[in-house]
PDB file of N, CA and C in Angstrom:
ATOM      1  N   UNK A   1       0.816  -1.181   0.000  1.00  0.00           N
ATOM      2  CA  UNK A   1       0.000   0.000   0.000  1.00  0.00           C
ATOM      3  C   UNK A   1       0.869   1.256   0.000  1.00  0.00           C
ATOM      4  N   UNK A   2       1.845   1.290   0.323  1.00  0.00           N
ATOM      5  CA  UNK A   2       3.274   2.290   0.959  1.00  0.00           C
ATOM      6  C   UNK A   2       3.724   2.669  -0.147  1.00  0.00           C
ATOM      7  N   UNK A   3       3.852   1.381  -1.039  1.00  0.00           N
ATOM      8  CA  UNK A   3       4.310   1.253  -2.411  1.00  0.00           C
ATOM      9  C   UNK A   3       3.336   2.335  -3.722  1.00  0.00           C
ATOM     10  N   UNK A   4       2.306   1.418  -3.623  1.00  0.00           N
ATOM     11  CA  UNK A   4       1.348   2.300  -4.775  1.00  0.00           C
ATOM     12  C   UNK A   4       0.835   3.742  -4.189  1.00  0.00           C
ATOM     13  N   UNK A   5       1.180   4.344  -2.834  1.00  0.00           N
ATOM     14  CA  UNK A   5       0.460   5.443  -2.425  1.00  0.00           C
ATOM     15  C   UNK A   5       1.885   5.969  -3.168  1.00  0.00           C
ATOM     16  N   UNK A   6       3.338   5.659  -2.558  1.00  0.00           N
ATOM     17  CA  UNK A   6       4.267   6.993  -3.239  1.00  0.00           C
ATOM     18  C   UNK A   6       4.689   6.588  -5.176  1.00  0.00           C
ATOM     19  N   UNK A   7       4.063   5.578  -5.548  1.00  0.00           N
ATOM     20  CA  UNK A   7       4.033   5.662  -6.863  1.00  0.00           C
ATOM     21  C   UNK A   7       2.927   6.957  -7.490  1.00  0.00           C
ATOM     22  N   UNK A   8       1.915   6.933  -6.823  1.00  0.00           N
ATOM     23  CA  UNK A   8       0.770   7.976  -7.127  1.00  0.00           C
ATOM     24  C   UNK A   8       1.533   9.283  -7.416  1.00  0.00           C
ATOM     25  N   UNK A   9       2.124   9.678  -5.459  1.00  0.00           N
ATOM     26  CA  UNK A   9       2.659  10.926  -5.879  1.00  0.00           C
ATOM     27  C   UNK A   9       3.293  10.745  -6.691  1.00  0.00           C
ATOM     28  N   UNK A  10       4.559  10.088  -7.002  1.00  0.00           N
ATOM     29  CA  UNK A  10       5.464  10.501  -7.984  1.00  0.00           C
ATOM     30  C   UNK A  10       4.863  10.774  -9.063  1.00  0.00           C
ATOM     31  N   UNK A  11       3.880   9.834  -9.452  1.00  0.00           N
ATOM     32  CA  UNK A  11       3.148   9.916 -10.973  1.00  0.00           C
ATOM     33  C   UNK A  11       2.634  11.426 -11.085  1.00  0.00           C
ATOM     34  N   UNK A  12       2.036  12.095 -10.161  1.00  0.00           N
ATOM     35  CA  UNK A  12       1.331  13.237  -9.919  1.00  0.00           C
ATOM     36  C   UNK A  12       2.464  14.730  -9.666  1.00  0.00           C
ATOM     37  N   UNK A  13       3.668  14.121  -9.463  1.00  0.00           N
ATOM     38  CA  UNK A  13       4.570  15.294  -9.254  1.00  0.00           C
ATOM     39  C   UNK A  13       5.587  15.176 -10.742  1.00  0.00           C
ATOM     40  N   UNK A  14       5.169  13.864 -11.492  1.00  0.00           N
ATOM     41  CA  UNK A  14       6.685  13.737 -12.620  1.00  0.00           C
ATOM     42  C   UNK A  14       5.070  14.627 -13.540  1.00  0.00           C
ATOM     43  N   UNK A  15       4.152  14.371 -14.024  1.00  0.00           N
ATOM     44  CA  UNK A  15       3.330  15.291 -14.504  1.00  0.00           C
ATOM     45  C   UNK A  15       3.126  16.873 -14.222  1.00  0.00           C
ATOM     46  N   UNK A  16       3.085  16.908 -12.821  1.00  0.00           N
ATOM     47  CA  UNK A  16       3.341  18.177 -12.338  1.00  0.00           C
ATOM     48  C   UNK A  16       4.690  19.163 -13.304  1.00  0.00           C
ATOM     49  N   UNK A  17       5.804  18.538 -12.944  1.00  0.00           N
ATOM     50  CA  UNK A  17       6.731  18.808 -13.808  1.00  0.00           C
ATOM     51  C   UNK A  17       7.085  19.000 -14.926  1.00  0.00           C
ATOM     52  N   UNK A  18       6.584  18.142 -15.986  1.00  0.00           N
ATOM     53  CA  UNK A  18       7.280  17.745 -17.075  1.00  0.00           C
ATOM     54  C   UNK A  18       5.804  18.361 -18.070  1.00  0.00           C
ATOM     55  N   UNK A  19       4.819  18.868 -17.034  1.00  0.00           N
ATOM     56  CA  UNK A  19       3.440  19.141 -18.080  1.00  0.00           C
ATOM     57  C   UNK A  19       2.573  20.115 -17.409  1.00  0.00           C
ATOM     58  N   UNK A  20       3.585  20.450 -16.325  1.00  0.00           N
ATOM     59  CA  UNK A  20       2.781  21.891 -15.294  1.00  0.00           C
ATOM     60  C   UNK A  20       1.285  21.463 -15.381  1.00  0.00           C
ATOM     61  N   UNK A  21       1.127  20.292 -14.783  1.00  0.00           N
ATOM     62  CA  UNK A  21      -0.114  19.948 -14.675  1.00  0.00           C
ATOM     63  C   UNK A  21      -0.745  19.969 -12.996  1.00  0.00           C
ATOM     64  N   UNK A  22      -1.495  20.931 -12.568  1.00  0.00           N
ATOM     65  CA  UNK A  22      -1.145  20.929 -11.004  1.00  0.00           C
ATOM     66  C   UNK A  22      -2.268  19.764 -10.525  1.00  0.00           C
ATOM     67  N   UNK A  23      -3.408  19.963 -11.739  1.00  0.00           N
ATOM     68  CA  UNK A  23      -4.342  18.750 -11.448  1.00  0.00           C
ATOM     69  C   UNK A  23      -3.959  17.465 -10.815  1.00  0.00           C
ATOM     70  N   UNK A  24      -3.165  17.294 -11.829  1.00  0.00           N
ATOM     71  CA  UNK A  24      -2.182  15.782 -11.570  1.00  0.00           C
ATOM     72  C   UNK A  24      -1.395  15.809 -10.399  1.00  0.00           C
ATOM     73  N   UNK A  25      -1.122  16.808 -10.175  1.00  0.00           N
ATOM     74  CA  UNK A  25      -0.072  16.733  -8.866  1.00  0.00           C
ATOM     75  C   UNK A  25      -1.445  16.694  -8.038  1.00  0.00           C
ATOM     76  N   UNK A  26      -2.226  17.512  -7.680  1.00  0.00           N
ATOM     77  CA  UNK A  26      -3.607  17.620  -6.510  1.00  0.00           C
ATOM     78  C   UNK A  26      -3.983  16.193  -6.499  1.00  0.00           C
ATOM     79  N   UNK A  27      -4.455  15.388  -7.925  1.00  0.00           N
ATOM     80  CA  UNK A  27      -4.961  14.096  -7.668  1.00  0.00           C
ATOM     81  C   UNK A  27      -4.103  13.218  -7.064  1.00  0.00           C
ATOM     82  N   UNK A  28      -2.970  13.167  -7.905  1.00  0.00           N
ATOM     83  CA  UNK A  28      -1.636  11.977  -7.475  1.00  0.00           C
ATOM     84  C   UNK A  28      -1.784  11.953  -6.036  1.00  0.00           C
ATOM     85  N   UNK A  29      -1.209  13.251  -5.464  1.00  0.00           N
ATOM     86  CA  UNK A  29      -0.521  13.447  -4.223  1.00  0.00           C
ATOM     87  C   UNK A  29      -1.927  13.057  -3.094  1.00  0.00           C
ATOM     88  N   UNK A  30      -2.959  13.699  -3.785  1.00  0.00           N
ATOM     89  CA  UNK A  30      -4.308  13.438  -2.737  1.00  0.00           C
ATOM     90  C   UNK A  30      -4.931  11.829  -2.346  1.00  0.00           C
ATOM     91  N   UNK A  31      -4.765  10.994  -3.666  1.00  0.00           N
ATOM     92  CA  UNK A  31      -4.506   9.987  -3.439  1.00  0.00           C
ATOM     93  C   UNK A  31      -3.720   9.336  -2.650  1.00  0.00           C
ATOM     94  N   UNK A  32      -2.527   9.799  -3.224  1.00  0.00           N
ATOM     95  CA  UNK A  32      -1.242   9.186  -2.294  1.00  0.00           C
ATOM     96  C   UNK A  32      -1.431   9.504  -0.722  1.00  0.00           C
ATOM     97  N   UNK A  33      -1.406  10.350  -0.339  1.00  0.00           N
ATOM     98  CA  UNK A  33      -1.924  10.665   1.157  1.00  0.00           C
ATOM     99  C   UNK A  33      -2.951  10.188   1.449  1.00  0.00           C
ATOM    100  N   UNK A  34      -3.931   9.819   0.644  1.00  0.00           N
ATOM    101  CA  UNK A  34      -5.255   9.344   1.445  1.00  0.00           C
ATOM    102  C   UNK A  34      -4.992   7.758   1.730  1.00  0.00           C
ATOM    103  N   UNK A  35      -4.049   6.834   0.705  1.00  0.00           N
ATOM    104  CA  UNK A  35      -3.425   5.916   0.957  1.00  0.00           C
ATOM    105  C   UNK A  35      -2.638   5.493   2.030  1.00  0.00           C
ATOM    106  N   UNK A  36      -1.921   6.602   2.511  1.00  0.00           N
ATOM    107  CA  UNK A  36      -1.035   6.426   3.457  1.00  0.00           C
ATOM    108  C   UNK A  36      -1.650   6.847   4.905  1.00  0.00           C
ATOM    109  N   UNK A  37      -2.751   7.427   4.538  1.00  0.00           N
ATOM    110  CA  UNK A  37      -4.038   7.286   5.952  1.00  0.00           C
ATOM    111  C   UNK A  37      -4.249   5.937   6.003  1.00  0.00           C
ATOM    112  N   UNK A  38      -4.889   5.465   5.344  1.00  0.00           N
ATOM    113  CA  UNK A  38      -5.418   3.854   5.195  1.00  0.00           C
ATOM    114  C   UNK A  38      -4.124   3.500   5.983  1.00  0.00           C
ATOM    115  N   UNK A  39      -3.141   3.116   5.334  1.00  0.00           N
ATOM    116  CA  UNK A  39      -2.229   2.142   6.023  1.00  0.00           C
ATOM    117  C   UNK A  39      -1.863   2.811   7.775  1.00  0.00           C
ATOM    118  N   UNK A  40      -2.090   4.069   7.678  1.00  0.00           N
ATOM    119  CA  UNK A  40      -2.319   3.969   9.263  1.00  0.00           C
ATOM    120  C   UNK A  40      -3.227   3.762   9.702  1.00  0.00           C
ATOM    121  N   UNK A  41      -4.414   3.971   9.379  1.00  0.00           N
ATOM    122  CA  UNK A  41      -5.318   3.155  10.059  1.00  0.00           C
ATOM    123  C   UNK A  41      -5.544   1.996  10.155  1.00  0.00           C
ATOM    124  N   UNK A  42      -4.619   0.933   9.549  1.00  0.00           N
ATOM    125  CA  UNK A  42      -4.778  -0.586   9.439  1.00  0.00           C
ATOM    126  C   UNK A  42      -3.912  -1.070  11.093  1.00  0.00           C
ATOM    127  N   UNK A  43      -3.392  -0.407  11.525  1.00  0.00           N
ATOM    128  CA  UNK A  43      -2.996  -0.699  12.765  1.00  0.00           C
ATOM    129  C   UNK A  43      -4.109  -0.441  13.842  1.00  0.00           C
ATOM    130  N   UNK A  44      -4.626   0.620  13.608  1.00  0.00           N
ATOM    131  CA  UNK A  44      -6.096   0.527  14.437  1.00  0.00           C
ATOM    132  C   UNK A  44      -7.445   0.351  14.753  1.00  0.00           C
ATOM    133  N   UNK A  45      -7.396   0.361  13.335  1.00  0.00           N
ATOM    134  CA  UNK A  45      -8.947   0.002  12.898  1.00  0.00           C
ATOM    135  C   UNK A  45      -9.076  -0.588  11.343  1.00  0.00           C
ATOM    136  N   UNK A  46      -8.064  -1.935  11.289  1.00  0.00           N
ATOM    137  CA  UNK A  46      -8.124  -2.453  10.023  1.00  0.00           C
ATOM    138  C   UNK A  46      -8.991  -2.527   9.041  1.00  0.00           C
ATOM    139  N   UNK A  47     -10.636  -2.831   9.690  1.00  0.00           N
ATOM    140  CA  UNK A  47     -11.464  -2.511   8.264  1.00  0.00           C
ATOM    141  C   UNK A  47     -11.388  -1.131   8.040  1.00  0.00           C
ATOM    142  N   UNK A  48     -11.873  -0.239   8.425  1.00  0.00           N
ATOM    143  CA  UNK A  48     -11.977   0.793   7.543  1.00  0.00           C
ATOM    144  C   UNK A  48     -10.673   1.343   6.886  1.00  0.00           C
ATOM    145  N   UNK A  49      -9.275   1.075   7.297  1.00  0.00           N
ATOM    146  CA  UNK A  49      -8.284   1.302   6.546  1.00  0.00           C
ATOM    147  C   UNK A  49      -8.064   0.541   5.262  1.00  0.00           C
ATOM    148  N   UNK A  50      -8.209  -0.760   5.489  1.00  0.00           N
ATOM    149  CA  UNK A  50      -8.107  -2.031   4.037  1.00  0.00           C
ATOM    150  C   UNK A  50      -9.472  -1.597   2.908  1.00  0.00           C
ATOM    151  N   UNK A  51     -10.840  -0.802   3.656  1.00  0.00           N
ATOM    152  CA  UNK A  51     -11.704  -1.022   2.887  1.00  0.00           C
ATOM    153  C   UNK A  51     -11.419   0.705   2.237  1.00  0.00           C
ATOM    154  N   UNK A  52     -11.318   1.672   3.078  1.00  0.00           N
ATOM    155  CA  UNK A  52     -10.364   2.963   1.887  1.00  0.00           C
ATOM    156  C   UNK A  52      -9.547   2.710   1.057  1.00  0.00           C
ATOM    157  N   UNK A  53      -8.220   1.967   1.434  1.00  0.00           N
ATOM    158  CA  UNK A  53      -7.481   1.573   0.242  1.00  0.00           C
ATOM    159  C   UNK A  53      -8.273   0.896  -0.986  1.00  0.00           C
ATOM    160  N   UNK A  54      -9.094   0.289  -0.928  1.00  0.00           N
ATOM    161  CA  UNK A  54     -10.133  -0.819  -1.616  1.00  0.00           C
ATOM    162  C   UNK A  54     -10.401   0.228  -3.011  1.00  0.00           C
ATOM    163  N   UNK A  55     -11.521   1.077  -1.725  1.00  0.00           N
ATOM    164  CA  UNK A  55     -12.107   2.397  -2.461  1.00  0.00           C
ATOM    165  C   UNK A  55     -11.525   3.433  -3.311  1.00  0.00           C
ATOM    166  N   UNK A  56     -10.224   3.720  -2.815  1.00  0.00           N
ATOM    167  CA  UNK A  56      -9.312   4.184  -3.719  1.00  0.00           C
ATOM    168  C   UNK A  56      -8.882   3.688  -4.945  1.00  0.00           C
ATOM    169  N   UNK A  57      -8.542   2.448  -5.007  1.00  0.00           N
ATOM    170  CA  UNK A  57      -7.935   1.840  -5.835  1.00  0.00           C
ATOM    171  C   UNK A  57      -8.914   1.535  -7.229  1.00  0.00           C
ATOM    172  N   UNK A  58     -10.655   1.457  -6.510  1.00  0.00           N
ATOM    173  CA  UNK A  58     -11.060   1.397  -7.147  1.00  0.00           C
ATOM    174  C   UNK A  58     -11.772   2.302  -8.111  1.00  0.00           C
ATOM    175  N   UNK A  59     -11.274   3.843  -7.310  1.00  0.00           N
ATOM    176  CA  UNK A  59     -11.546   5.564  -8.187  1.00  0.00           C
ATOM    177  C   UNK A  59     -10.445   5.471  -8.878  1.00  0.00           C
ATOM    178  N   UNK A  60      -9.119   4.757  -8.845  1.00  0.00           N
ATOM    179  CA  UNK A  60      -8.431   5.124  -9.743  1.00  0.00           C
ATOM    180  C   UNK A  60      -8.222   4.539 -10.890  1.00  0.00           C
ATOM    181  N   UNK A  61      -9.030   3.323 -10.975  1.00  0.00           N
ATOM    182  CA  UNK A  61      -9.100   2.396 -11.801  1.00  0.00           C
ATOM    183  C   UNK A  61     -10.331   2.956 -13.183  1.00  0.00           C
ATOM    184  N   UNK A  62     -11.209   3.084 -12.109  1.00  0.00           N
ATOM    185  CA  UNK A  62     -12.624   4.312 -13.109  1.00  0.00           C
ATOM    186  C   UNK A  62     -12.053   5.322 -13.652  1.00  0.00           C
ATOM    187  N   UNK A  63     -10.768   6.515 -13.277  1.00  0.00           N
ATOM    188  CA  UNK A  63     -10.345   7.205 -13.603  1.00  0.00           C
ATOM    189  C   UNK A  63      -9.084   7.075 -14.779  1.00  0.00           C
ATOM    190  N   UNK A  64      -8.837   5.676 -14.889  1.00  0.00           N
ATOM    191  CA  UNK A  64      -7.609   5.600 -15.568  1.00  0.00           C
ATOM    192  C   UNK A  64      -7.840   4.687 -16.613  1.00  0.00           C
ATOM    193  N   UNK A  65      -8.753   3.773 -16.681  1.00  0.00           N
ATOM    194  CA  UNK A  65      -8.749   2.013 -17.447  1.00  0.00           C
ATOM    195  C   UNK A  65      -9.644   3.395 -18.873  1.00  0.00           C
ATOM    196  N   UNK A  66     -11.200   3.728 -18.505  1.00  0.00           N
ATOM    197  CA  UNK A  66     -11.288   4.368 -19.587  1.00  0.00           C
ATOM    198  C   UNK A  66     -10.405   5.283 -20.518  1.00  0.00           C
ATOM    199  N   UNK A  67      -9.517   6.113 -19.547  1.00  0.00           N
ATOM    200  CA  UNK A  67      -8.333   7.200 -20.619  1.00  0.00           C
ATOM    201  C   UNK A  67      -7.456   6.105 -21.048  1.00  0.00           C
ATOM    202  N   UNK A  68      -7.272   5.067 -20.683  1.00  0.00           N
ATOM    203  CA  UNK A  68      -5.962   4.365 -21.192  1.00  0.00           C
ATOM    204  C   UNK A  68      -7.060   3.448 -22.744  1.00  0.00           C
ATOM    205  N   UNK A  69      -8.189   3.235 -22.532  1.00  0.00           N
ATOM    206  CA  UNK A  69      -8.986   2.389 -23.890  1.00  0.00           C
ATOM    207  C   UNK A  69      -9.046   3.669 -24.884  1.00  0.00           C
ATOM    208  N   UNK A  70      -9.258   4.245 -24.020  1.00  0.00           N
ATOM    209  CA  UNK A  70      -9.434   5.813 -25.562  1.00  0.00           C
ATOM    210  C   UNK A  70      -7.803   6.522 -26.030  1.00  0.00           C
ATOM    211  N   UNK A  71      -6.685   6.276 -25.188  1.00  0.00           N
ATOM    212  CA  UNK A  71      -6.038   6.599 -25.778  1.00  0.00           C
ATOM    213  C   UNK A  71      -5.159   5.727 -26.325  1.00  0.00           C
ATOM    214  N   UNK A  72      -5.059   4.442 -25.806  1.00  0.00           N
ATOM    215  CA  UNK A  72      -3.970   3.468 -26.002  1.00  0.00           C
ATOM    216  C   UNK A  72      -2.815   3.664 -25.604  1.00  0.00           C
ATOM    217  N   UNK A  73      -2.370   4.962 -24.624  1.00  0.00           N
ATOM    218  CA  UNK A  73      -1.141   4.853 -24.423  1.00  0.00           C
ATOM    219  C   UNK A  73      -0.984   4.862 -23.104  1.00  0.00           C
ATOM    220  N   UNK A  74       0.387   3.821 -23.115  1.00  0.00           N
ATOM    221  CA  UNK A  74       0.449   3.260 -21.721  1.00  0.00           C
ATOM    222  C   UNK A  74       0.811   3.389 -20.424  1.00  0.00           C
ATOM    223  N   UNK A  75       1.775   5.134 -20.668  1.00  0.00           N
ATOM    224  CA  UNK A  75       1.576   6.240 -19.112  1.00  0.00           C
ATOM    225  C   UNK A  75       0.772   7.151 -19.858  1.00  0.00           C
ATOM    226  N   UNK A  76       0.193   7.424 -18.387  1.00  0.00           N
ATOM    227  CA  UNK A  76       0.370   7.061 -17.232  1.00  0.00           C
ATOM    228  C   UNK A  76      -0.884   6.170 -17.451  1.00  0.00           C
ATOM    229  N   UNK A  77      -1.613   6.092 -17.880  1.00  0.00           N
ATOM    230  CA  UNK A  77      -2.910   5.375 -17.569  1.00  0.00           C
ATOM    231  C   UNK A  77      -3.278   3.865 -17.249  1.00  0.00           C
ATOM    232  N   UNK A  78      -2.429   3.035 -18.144  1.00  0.00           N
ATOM    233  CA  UNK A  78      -2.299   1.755 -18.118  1.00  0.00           C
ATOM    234  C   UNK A  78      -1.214   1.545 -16.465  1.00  0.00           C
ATOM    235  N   UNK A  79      -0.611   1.959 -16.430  1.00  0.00           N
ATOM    236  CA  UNK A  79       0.284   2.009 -15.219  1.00  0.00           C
ATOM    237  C   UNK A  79      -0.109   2.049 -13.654  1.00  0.00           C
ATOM    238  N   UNK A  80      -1.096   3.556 -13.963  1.00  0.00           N
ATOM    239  CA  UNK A  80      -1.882   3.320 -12.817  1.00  0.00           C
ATOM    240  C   UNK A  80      -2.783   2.095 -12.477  1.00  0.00           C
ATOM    241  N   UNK A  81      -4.124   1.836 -13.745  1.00  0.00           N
ATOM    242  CA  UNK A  81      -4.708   1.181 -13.552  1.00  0.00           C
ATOM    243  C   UNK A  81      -4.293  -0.418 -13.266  1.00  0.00           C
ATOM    244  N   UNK A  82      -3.190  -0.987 -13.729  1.00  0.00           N
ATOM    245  CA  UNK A  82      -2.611  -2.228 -12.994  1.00  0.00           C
ATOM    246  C   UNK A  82      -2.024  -2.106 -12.105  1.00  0.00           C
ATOM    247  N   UNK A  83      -1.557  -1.055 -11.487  1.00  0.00           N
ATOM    248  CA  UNK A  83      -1.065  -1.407  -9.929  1.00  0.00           C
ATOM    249  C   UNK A  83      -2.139  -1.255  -9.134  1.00  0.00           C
ATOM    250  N   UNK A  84      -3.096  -0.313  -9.406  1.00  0.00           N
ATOM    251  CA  UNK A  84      -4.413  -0.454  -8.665  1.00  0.00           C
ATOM    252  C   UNK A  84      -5.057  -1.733  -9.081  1.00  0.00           C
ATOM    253  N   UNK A  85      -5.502  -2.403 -10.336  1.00  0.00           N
ATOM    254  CA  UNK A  85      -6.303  -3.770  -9.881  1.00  0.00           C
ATOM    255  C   UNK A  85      -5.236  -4.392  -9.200  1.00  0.00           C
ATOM    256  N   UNK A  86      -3.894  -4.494  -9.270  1.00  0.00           N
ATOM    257  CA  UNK A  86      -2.731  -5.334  -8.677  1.00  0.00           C
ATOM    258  C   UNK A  86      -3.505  -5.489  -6.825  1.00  0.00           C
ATOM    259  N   UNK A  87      -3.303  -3.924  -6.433  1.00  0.00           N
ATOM    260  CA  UNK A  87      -3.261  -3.923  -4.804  1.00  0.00           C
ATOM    261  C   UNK A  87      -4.681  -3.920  -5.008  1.00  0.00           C
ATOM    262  N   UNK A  88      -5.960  -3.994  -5.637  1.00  0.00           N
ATOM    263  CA  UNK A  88      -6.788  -4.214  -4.833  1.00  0.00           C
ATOM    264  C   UNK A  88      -7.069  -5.981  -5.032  1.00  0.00           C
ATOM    265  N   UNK A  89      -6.903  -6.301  -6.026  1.00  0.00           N
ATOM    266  CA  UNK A  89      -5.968  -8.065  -5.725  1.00  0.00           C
ATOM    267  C   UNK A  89      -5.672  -8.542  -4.402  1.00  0.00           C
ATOM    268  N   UNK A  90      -4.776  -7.643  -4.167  1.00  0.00           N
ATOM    269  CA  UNK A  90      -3.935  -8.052  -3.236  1.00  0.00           C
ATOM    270  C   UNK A  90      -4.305  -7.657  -1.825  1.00  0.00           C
ATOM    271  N   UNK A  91      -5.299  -7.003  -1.342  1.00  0.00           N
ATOM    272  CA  UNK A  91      -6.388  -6.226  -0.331  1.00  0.00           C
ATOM    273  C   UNK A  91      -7.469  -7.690  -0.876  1.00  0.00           C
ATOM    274  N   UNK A  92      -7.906  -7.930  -1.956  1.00  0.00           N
ATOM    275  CA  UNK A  92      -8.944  -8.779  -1.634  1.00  0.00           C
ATOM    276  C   UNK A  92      -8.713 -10.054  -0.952  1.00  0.00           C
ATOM    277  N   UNK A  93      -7.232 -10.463  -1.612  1.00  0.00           N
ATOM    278  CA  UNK A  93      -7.164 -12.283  -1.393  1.00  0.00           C
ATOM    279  C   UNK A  93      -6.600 -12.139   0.248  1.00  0.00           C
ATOM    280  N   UNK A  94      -5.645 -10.497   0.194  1.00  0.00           N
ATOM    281  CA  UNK A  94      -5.961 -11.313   2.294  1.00  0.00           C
ATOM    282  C   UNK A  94      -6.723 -10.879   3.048  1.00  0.00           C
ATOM    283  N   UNK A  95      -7.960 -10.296   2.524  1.00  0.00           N
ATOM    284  CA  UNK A  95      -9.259 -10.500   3.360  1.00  0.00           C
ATOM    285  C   UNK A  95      -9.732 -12.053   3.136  1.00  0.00           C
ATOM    286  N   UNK A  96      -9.585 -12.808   2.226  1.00  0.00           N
ATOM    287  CA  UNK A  96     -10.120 -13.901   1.870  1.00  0.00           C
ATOM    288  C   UNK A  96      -9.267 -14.904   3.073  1.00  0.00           C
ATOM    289  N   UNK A  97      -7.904 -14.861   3.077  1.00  0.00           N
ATOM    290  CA  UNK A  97      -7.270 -15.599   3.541  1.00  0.00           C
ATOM    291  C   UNK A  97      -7.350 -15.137   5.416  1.00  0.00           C
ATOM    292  N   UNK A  98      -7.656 -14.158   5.267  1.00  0.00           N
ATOM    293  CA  UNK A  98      -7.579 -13.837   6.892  1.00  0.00           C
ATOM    294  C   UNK A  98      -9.265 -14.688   7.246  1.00  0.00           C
ATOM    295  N   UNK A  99      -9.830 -14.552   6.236  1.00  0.00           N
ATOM    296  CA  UNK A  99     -11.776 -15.123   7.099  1.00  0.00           C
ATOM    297  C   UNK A  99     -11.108 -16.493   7.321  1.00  0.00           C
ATOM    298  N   UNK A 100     -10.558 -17.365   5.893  1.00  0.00           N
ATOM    299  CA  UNK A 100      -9.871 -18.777   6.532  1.00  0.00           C
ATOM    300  C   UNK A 100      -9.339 -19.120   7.477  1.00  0.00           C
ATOM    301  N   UNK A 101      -8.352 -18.304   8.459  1.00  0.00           N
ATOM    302  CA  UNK A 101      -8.068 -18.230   9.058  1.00  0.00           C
ATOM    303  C   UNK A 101      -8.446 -18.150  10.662  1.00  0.00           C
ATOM    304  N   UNK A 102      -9.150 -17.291  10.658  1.00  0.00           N
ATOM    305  CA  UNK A 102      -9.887 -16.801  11.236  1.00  0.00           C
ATOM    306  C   UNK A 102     -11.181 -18.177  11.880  1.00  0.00           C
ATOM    307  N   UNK A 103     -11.939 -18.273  10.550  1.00  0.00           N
ATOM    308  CA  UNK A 103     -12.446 -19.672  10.659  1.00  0.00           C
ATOM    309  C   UNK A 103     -12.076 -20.905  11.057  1.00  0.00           C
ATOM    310  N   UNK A 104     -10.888 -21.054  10.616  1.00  0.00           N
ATOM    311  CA  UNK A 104      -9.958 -22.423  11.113  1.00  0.00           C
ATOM    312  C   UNK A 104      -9.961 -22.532  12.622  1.00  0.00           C
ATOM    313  N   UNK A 105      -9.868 -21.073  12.894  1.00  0.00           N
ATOM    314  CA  UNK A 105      -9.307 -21.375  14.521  1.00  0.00           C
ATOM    315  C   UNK A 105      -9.957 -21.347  15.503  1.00  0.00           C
ATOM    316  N   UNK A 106     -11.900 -21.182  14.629  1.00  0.00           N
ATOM    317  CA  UNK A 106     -13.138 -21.021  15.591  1.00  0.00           C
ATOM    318  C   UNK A 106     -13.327 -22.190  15.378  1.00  0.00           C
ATOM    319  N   UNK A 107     -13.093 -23.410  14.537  1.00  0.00           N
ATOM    320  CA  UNK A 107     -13.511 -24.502  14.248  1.00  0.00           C
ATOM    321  C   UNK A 107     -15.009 -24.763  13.015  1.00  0.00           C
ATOM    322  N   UNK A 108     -14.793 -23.292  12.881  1.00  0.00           N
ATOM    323  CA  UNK A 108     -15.806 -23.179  11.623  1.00  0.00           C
ATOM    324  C   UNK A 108     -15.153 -24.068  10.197  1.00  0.00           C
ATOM    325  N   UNK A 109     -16.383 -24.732   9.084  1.00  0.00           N
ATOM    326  CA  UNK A 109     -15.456 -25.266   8.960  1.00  0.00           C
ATOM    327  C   UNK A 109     -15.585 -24.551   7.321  1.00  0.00           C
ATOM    328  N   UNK A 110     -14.564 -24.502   6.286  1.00  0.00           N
ATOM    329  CA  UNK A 110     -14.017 -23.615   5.726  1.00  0.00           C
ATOM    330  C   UNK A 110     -14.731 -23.765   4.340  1.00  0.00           C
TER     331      UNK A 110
END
């Protein structure tokens, strides 16, 4: 999550730069910080931190999979949108694996 929140900014500050785009920097970076809330809140209140990251991943996916079919090109759009389905992949299967778990050890059976 640490990972794809400071990929955001960067994505949002190398645009910033290279295309004085401040949009991109406001979204990137706003993302990116709202990411790096989530992962602090996963120390204290894991659902609602795992299920923001979720939510995020999944505005940036709406925001990016359509510009990347209409334009075909593959930054930033394609870039974003697979590391976001990537981590929300990866947010889904260990909610999946934590209920197994979880279950196993109530004697529920799986």
């Amino acid at each position: 999550m640490v990972a794809w929140a400071l990929l955001m900014i960067g994505m949002g500050t190398e645009a910033f730069i290279a295309k004085g785009s401040t949009v991109s920097l406001i979204a990137g970076g706003g993302a990116g910080a709202l990411m790096l809330v989530c992962v602090a809140l996963t120390g204290s209140r894991p659902r609602i931190g795992y299920i923001g990251a979720s939510v995020i991943c999944l505005a940036i996916v709406g925001r990016f999979l359509p510009a990347y079919m209409k334009s075909g090109d593959p930054y930033p759009a394609l870039l974003a949108t697979v590391a976001s389905i990537a981590l929300f992949v990866a947010l889904g299967l260990g909610h999946m694996l934590a209920v197994r778990k979880r279950r196993a050890e109530s004697g529920m059976s799986v």
